[in-house]
C-alpha atoms as a PDB file:
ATOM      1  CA  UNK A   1       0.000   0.000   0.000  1.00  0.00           C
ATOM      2  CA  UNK A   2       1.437   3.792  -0.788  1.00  0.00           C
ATOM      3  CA  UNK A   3       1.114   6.240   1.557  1.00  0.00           C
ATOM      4  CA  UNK A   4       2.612   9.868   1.008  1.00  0.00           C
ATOM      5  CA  UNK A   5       2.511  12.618   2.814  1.00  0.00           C
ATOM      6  CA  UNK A   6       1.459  16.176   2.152  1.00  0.00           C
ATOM      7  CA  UNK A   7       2.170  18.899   4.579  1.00  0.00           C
ATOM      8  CA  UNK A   8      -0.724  21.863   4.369  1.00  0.00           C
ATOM      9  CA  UNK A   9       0.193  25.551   6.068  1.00  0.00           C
ATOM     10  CA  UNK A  10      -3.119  26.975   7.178  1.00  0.00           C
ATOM     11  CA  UNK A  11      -3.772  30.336   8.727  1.00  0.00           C
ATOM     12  CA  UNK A  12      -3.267  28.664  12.176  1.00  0.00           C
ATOM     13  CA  UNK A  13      -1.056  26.396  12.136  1.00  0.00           C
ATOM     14  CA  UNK A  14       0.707  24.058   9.841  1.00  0.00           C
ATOM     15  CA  UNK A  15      -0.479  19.720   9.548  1.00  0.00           C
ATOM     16  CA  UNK A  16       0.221  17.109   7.149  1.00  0.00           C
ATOM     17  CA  UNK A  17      -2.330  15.214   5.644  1.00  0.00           C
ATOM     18  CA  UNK A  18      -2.088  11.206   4.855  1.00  0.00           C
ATOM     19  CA  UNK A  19      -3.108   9.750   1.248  1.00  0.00           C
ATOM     20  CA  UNK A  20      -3.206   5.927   1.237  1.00  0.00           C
ATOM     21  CA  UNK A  21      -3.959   4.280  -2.371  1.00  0.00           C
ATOM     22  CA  UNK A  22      -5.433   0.746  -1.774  1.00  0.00           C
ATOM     23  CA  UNK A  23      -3.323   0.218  -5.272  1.00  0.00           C
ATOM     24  CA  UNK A  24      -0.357  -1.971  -4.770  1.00  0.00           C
ATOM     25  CA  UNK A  25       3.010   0.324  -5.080  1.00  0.00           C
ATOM     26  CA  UNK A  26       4.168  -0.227  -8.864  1.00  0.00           C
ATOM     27  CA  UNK A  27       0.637  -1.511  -9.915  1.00  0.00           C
ATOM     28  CA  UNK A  28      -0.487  -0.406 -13.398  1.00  0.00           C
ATOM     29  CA  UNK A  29      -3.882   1.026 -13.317  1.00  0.00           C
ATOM     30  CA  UNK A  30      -6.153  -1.550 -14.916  1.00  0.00           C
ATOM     31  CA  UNK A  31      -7.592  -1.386 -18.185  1.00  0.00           C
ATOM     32  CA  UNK A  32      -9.656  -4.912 -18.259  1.00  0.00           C
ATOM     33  CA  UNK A  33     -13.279  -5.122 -17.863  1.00  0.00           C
ATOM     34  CA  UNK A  34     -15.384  -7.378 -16.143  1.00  0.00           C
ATOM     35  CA  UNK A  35     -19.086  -8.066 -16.129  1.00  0.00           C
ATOM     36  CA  UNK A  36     -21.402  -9.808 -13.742  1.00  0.00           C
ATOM     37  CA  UNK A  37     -25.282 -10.372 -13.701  1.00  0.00           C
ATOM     38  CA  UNK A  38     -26.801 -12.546 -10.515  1.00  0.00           C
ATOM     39  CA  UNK A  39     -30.176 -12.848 -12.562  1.00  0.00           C
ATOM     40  CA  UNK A  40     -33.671 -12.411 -11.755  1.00  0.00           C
ATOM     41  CA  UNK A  41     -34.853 -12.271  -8.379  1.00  0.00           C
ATOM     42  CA  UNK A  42     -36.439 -15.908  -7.452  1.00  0.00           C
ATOM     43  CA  UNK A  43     -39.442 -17.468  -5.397  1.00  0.00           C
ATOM     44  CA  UNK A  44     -39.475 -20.947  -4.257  1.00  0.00           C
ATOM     45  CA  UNK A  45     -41.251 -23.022  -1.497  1.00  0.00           C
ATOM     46  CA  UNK A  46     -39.549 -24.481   1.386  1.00  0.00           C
ATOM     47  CA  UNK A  47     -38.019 -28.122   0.776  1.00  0.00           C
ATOM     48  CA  UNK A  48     -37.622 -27.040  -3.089  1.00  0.00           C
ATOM     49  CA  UNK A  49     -34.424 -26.005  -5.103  1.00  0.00           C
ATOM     50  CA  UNK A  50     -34.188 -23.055  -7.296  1.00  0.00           C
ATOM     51  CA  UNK A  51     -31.609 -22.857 -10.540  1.00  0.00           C
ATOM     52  CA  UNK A  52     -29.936 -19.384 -10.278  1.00  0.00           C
ATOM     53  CA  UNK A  53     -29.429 -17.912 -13.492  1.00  0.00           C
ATOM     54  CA  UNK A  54     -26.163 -16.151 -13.142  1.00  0.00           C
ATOM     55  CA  UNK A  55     -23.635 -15.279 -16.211  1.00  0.00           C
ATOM     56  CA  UNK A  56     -20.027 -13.259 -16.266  1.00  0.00           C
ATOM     57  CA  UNK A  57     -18.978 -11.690 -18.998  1.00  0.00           C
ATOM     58  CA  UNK A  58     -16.332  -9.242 -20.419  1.00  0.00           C
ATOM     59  CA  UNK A  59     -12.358 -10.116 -19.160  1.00  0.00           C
ATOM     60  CA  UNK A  60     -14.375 -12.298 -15.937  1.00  0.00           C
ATOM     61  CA  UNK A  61     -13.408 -15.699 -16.076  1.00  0.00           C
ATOM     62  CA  UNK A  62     -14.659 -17.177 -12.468  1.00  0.00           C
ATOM     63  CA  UNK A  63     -17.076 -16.276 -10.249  1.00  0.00           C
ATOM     64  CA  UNK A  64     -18.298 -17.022  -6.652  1.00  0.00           C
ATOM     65  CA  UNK A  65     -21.654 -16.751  -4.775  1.00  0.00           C
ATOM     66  CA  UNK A  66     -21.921 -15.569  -1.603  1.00  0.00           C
ATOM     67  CA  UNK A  67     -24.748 -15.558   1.408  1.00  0.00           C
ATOM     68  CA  UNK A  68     -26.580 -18.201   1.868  1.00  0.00           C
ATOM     69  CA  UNK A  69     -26.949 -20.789   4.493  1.00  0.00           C
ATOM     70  CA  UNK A  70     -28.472 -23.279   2.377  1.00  0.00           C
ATOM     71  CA  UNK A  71     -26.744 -25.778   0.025  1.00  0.00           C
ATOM     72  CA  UNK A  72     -25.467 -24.480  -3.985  1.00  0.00           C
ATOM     73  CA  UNK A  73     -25.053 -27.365  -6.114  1.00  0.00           C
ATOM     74  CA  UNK A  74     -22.564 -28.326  -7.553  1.00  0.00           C
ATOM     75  CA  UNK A  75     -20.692 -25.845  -5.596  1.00  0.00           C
ATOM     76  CA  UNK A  76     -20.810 -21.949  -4.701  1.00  0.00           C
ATOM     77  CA  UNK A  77     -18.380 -21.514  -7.764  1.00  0.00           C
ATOM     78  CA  UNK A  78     -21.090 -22.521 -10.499  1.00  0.00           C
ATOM     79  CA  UNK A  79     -22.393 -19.260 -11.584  1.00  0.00           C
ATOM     80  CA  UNK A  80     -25.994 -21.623 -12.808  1.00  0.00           C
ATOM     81  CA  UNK A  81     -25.549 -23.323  -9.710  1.00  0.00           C
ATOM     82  CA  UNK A  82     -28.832 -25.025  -7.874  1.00  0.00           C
ATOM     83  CA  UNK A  83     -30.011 -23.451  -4.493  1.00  0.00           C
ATOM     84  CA  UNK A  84     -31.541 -25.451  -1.983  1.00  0.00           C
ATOM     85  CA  UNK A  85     -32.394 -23.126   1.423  1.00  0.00           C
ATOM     86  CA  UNK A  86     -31.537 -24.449   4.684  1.00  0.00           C
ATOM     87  CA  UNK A  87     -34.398 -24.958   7.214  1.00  0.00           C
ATOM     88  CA  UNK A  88     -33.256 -21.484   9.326  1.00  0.00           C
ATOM     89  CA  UNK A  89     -33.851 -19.555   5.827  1.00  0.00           C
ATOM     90  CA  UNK A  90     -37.681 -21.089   5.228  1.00  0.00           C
ATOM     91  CA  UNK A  91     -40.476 -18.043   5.413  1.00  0.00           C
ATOM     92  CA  UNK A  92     -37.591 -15.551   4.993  1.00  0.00           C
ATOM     93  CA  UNK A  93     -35.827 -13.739   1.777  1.00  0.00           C
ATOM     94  CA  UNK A  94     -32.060 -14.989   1.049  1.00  0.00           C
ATOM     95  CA  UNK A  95     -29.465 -12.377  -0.851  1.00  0.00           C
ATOM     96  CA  UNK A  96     -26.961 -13.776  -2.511  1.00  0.00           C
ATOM     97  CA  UNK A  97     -24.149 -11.920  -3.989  1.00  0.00           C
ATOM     98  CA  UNK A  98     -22.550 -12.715  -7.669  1.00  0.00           C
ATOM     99  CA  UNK A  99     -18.855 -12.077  -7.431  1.00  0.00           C
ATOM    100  CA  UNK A 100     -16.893 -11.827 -10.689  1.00  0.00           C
ATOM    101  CA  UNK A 101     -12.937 -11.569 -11.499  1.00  0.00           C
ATOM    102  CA  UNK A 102     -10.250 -12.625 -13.254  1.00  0.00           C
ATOM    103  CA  UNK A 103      -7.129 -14.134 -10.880  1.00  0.00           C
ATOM    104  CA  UNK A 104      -5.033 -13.029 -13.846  1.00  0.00           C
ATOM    105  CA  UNK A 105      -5.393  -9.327 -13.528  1.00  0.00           C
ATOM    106  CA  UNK A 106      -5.156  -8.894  -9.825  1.00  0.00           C
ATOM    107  CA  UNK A 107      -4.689  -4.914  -9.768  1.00  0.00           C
ATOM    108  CA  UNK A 108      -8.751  -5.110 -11.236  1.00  0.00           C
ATOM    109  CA  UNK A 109     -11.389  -4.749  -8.651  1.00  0.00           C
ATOM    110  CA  UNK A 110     -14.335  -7.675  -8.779  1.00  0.00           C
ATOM    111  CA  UNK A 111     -17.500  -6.942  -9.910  1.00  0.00           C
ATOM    112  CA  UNK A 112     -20.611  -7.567  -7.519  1.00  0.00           C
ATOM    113  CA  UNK A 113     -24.089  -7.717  -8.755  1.00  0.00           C
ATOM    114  CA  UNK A 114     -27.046  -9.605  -6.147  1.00  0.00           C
ATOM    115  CA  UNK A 115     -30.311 -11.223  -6.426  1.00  0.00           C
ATOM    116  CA  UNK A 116     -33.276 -12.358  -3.961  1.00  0.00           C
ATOM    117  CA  UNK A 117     -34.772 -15.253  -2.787  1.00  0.00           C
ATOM    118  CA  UNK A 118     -38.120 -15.202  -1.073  1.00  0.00           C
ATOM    119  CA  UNK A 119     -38.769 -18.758   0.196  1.00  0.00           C
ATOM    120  CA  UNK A 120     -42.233 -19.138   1.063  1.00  0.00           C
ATOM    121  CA  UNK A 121     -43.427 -21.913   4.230  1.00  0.00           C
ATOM    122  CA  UNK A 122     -44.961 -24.895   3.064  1.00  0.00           C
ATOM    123  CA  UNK A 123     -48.557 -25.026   4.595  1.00  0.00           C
ATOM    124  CA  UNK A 124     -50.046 -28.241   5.584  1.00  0.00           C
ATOM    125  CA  UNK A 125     -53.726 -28.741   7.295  1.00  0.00           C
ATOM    126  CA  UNK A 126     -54.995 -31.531   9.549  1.00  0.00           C
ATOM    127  CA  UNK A 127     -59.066 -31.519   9.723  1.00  0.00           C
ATOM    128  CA  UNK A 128     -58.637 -33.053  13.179  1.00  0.00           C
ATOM    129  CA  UNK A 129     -60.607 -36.576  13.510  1.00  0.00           C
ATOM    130  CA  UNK A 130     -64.452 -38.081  12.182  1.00  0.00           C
ATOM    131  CA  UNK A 131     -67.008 -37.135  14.946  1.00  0.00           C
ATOM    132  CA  UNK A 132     -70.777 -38.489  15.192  1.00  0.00           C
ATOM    133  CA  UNK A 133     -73.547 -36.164  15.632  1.00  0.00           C
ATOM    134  CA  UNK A 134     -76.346 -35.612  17.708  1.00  0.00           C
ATOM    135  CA  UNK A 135     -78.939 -34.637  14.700  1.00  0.00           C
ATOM    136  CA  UNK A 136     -78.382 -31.458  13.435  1.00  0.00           C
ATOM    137  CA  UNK A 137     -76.650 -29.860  16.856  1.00  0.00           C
ATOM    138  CA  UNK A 138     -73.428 -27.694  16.151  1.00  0.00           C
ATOM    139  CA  UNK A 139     -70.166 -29.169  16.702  1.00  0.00           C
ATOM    140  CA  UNK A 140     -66.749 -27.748  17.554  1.00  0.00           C
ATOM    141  CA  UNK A 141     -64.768 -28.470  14.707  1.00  0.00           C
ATOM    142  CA  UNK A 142     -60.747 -29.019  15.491  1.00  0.00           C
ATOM    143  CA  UNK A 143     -58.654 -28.261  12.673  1.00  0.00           C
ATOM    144  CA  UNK A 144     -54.694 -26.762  12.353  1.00  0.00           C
ATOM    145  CA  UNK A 145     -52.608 -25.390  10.391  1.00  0.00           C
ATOM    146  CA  UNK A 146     -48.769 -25.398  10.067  1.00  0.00           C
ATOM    147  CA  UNK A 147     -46.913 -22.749   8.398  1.00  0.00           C
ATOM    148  CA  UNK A 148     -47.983 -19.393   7.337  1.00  0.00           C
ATOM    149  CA  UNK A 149     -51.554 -19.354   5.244  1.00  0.00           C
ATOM    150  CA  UNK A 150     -53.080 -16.862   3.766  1.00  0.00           C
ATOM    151  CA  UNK A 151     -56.264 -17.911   4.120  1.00  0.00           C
ATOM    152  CA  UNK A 152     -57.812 -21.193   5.482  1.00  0.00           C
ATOM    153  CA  UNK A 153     -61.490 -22.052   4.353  1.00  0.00           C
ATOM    154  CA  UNK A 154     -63.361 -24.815   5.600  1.00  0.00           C
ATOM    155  CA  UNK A 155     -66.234 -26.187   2.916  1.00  0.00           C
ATOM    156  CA  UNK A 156     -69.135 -28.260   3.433  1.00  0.00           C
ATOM    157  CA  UNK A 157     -70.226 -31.032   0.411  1.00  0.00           C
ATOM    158  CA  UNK A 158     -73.795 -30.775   2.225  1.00  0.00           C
ATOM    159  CA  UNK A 159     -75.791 -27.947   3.083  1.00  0.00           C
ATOM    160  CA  UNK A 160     -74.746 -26.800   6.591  1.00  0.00           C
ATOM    161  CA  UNK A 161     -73.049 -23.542   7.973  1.00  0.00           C
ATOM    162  CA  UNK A 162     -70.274 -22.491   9.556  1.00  0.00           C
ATOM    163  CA  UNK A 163     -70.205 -19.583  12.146  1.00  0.00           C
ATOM    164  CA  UNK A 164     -66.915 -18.670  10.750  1.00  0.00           C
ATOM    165  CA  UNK A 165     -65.698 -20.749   7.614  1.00  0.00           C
ATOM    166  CA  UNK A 166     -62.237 -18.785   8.256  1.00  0.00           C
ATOM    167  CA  UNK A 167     -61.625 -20.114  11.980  1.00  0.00           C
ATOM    168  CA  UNK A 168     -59.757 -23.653  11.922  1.00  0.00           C
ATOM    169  CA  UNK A 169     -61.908 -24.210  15.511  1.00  0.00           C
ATOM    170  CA  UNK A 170     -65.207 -23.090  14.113  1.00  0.00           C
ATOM    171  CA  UNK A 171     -68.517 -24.696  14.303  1.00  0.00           C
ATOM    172  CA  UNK A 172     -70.943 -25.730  11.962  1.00  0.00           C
ATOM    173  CA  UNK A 173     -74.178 -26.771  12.242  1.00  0.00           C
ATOM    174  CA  UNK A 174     -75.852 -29.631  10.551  1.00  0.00           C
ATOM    175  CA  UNK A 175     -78.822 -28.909   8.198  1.00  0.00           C
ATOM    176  CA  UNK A 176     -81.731 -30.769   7.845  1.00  0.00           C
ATOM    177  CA  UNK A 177     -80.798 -32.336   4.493  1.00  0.00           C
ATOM    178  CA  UNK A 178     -77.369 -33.269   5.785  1.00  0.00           C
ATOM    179  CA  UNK A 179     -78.993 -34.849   8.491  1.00  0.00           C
ATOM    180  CA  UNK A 180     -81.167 -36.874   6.990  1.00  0.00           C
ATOM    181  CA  UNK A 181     -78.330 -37.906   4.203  1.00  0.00           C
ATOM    182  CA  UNK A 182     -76.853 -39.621   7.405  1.00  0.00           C
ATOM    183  CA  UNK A 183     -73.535 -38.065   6.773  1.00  0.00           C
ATOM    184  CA  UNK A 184     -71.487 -35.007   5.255  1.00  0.00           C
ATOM    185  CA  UNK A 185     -67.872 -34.911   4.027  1.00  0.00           C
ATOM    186  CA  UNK A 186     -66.167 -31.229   5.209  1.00  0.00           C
ATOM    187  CA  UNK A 187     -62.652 -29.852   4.004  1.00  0.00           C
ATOM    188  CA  UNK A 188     -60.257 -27.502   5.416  1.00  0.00           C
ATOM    189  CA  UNK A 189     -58.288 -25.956   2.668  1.00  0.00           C
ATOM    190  CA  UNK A 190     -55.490 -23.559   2.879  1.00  0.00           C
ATOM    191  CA  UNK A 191     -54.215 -20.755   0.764  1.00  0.00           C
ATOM    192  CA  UNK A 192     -50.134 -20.323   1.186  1.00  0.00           C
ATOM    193  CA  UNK A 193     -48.507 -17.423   0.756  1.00  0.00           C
ATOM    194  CA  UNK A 194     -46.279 -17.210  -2.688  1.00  0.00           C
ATOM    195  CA  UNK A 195     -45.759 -20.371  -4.870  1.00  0.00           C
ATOM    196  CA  UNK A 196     -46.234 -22.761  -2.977  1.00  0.00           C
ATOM    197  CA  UNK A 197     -48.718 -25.561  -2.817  1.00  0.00           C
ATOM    198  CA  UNK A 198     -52.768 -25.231  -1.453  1.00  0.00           C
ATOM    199  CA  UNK A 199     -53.053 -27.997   1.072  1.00  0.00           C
ATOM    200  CA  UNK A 200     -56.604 -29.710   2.247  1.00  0.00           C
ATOM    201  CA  UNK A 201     -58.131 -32.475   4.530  1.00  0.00           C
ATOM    202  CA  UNK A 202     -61.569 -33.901   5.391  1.00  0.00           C
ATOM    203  CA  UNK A 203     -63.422 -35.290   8.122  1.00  0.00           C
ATOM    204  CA  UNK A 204     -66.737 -36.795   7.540  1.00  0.00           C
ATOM    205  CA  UNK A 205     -69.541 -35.855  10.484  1.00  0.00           C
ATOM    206  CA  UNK A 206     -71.921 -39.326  10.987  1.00  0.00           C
ATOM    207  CA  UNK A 207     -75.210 -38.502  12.002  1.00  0.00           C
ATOM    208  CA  UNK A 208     -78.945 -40.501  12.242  1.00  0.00           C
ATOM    209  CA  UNK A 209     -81.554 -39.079  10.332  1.00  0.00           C
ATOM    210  CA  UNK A 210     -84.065 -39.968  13.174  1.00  0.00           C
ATOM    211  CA  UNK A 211     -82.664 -37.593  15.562  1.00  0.00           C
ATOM    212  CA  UNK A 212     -83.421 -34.715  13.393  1.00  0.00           C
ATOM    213  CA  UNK A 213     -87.129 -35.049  15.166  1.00  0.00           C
ATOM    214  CA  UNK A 214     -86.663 -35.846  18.027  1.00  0.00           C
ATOM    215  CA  UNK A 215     -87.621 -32.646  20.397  1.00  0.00           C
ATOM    216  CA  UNK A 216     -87.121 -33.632  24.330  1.00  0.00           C
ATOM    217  CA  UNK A 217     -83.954 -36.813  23.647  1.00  0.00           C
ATOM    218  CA  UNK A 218     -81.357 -37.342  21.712  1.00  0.00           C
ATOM    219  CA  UNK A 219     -79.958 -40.843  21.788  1.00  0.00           C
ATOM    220  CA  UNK A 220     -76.259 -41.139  21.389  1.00  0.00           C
ATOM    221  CA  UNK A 221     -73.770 -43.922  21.064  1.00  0.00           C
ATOM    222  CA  UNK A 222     -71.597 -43.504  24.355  1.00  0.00           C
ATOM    223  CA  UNK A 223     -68.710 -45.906  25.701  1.00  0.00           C
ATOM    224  CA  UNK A 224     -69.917 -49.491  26.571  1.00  0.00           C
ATOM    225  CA  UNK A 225     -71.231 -49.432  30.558  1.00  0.00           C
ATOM    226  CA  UNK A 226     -69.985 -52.571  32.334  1.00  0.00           C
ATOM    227  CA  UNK A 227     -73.501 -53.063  33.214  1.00  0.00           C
ATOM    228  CA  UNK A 228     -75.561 -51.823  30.683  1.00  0.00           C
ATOM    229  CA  UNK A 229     -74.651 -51.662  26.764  1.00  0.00           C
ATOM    230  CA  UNK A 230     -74.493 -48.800  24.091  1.00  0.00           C
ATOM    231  CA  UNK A 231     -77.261 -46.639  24.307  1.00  0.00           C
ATOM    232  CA  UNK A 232     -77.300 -43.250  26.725  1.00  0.00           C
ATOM    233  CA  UNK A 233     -80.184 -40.697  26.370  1.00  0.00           C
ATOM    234  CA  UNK A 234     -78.993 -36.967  26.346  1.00  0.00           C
ATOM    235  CA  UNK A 235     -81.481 -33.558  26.591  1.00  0.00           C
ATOM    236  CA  UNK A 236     -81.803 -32.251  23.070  1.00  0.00           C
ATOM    237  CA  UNK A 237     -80.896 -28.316  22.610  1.00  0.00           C
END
């Protein structure tokens, strides 16, 4: 490294001033060229790969990536390498840097040029279990959700509601068709964020059609009684 010295008289009082030149002493200025593009900015869900679509160009002959705590394959020195995140980078956006030169002409400065990866959560949905009915009363559904959704939605394929179709613990209530159909299939869907995936499940509410008249019992299959059998009577609502 040069430094030189250059000694300044002011109206007060003399002082030197240091110049340092991050140029090697005897290093010719350099008159090469390099060029470097990372490519397009990227999505991908968790658990996949993405190709990165770097190039160099000009007097560049190698170039590195760098960032990243997930896996490049072949190797970080492949400028169309394959990206895999790690876990720790799932539901968060990775920059990685494209790093160009030419070990040949060392007094030339890299080139940089950086691109984004947004790596969306997988989302996956569990209906919770079957349940059997008591006629057309409303039950507590018990679904969940991993990852981040952007919406959930549960559906009926009878004719039934929902007091909140967007709540994974809402509760729907039977209609009299579905009812009298003695059973209905429902499905919790989920909308992820970004490209990856919807995910869904079903649980299928049993019910007997009889109940949907009776007024002052409802008669429900309950655990065996050591003394005597299947059959409990519950107040209707």
């Amino acid at each position: 490294m040069k430094i030189s010295f250059r000694r300044v008289v002011s109206g007060i009082a003399p002082f030197c001033i240091v110049l340092f030149s991050s140029r090697p002493a005897g290093a010719q200025p350099c008159t090469k060229h390099f060029e470097v593009n990372a490519g397009p900015d990227i999505e991908v869900c968790s658990g996949g790969s993405v190709g990165l679509g770097g190039s160099i160009g000009g007097d560049a002959n190698t170039a590195t990536w760098r960032g990243g705590t997930g896996t490049f394959s072949p190797d970080r020195n492949t400028v169309d390498a394959e990206y895999t995140a790690s876990v720790s980078e799932h539901g968060t956006t990775v920059v990685l840097i494209l790093v160009a030169k030419n070990p040949a002409f060392a007094d030339c400065l890299p080139e940089r040029d950086q691109m984004s990866i947004t790596v969306n959560e997988e989302v996956k949905v569990n209906a919770g279990g079957d349940q059997q009915v008591c006629g057309n009363q409303p039950v507590k559904l018990h679904g969940t959700v991993s990852g981040k959704a952007k919406l959930i939605t549960w559906i009926t394929r009878g004719s039934g509601s929902f007091d909140n179709p967007h709540n994974a613990e809402a509760v729907y209530t039977p209609s009299d068709a579905d009812v009298k159909s003695g059973a209905v299939t429902i499905y919790l869907k989920a909308q992820p964020f970004g490209v990856c995936l919807p995910d869904s499940d079903a649980i299928i509410l049993t019910m007997d059609g009889s109940f949907l008249f009776t007024t002052e019992t409802c008669l429900l299959y309950t655990s065996p009684s050591p003394r005597d059998g299947l059959l409990s009577r519950m107040p209707s609502s």
